[in-house]
N, C-alpha and C. Protein backbone atom coordinates (compact mmCIF):
# COMPACT_ATOMS: atom_id res chain seq x y z
N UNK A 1 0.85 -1.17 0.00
CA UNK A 1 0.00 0.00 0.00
C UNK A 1 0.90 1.23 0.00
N UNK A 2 1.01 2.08 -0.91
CA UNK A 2 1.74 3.14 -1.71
C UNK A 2 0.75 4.07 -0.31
N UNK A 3 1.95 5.67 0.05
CA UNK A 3 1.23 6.55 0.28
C UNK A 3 -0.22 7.11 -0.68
N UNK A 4 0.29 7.30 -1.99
CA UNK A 4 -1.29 7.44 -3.18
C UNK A 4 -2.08 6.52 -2.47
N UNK A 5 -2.12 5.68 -2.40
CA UNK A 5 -3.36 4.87 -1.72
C UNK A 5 -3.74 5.36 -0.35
N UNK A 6 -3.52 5.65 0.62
CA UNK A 6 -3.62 5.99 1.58
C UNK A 6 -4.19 7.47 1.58
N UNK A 7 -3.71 8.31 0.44
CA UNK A 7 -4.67 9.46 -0.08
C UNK A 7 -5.83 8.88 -0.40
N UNK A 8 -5.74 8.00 -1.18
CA UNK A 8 -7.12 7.66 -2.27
C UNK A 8 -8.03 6.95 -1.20
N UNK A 9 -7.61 6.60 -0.04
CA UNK A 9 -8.91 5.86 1.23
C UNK A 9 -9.21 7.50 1.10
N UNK A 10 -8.68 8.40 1.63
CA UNK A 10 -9.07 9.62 2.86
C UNK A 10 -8.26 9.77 4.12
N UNK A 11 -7.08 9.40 4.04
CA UNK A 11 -6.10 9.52 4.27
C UNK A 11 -5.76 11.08 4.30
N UNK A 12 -5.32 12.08 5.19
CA UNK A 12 -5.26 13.42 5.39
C UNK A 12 -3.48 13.52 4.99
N UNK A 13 -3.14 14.12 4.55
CA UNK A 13 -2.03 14.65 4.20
C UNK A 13 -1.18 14.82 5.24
N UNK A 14 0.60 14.88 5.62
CA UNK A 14 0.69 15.62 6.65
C UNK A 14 1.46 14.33 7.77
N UNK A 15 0.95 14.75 8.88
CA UNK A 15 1.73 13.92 10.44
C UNK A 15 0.96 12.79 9.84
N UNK A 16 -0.30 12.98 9.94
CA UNK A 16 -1.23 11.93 9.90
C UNK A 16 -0.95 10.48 8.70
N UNK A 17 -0.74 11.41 7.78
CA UNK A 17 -0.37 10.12 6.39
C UNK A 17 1.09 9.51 6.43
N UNK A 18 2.05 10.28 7.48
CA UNK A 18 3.17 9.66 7.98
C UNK A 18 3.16 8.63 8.75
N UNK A 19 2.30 8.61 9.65
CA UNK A 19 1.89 7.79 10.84
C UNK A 19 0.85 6.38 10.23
N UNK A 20 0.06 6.77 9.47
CA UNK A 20 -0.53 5.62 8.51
C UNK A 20 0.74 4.67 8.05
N UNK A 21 1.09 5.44 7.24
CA UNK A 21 2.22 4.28 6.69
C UNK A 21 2.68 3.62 7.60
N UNK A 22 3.64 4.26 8.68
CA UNK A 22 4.22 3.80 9.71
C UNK A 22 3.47 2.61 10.15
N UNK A 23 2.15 2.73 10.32
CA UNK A 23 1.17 1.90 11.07
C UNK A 23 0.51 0.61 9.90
N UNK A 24 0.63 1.19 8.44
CA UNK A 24 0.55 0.04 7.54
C UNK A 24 1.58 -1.32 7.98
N UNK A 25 3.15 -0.25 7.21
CA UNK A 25 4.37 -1.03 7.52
C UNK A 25 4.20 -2.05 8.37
N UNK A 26 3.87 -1.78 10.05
CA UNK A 26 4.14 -2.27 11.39
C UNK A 26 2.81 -3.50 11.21
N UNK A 27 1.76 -3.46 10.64
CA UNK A 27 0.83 -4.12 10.19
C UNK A 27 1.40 -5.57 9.59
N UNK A 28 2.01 -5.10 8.54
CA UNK A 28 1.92 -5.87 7.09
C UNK A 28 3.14 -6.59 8.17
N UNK A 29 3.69 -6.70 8.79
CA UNK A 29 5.18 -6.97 9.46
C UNK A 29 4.51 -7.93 10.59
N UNK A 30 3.03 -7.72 11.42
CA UNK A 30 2.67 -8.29 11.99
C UNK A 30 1.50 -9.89 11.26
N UNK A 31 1.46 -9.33 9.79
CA UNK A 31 0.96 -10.95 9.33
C UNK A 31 -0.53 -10.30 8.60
N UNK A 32 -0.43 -9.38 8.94
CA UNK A 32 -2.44 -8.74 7.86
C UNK A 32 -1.60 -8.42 6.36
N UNK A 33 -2.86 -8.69 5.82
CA UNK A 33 -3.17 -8.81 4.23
C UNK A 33 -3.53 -7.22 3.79
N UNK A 34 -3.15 -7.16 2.38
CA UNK A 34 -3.62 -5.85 2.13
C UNK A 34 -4.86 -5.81 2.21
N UNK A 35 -5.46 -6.83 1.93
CA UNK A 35 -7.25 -6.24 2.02
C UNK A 35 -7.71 -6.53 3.65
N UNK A 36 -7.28 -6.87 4.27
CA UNK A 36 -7.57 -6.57 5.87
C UNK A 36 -7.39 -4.90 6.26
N UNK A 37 -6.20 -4.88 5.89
CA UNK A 37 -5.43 -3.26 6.35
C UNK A 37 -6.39 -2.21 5.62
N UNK A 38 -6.50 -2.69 4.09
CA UNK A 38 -7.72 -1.65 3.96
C UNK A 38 -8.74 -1.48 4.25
N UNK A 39 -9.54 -2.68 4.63
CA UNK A 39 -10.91 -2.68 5.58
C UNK A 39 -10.83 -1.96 6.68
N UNK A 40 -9.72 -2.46 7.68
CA UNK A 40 -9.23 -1.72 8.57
C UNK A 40 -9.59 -0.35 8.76
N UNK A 41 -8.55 0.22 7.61
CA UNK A 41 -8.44 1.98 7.39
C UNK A 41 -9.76 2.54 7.14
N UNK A 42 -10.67 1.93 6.06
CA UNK A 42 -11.78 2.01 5.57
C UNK A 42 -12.65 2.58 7.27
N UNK A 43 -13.17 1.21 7.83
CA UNK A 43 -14.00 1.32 8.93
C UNK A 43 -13.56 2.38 9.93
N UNK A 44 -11.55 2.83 9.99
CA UNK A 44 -11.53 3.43 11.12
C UNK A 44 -11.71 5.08 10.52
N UNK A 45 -11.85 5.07 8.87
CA UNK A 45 -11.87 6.72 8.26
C UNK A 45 -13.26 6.89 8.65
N UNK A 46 -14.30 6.12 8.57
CA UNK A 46 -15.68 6.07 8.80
C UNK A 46 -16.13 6.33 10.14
N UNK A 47 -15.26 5.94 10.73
CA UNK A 47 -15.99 5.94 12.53
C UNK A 47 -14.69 5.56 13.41
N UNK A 48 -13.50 6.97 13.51
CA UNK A 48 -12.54 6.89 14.36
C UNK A 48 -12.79 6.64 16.06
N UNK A 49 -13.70 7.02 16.16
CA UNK A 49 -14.21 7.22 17.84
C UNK A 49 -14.22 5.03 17.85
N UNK A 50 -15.27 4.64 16.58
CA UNK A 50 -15.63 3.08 17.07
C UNK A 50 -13.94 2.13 17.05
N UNK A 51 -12.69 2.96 16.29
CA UNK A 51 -11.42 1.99 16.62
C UNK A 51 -10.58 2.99 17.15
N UNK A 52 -10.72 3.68 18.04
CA UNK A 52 -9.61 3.71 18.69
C UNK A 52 -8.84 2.47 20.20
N UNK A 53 -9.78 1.80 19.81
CA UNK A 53 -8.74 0.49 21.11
C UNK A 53 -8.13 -0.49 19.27
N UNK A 54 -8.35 -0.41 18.40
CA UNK A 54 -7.83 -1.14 17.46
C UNK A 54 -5.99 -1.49 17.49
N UNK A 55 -6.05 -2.91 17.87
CA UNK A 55 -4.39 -3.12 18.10
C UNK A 55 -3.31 -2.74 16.84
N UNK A 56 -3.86 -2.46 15.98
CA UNK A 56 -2.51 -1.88 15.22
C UNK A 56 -3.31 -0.50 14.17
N UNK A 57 -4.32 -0.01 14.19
CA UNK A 57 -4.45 1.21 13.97
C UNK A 57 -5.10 2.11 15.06
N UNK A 58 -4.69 1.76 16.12
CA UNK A 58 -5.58 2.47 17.04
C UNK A 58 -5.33 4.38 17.54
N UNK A 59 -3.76 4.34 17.30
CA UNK A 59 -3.19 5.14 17.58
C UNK A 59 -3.59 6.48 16.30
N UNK A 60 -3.95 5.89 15.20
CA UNK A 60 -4.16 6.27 14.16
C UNK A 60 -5.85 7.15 14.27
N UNK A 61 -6.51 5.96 14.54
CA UNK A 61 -8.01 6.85 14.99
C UNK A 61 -8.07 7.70 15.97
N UNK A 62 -6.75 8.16 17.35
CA UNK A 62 -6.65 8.82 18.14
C UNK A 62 -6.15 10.22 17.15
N UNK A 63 -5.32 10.21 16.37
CA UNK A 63 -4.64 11.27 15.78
C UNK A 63 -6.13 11.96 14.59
N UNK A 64 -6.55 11.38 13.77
CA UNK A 64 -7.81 11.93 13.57
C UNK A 64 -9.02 12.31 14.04
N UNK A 65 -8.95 11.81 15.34
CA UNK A 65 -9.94 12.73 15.95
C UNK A 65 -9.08 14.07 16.77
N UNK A 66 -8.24 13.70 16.94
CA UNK A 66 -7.84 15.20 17.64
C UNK A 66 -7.18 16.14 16.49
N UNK A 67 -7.21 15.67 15.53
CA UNK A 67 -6.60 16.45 14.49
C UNK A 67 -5.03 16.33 14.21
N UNK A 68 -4.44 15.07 14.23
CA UNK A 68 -3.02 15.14 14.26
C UNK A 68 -2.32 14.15 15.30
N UNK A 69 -2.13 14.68 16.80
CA UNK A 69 -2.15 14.16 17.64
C UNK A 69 -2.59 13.14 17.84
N UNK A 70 -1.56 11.72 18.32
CA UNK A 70 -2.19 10.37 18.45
C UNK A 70 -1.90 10.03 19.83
N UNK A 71 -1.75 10.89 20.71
CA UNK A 71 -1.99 10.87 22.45
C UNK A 71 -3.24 10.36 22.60
């Protein structure tokens, strides 16, 4: 999964599309499929509040709801 792809979900430009990848990478390294990771991204662009406990994008739905920040 190319950054372009990670635009083309809705993927925000920026800290945020840095931290995606990061969090793809660390994914794809833990054994998920590209079409898991994009379901994944999919459900958490849709409803960040419903994955933020998500074990490998969770940190990710924390940074889009606060705008950046994945505290």
């Amino acid at each position: 999964m190319t950054r372009r792809d990670l635009v083309e979900l809705g993927i925000p430009p920026g800290e945020i599309l840095a931290l995606a990848g990061f969090l793809v990478r660390h994914a794809r390294e833990r054994g998920l499929g590209e079409e898991e990771i994009r379901t994944r991204l999919r459900a958490l662009l849709e409803s960040p509040e419903q994955n933020l406990e998500d074990d490998c994008f969770g940190s990710l739905a924390r940074a889009l709801r606060t705008g950046g920040d994945p505290g």
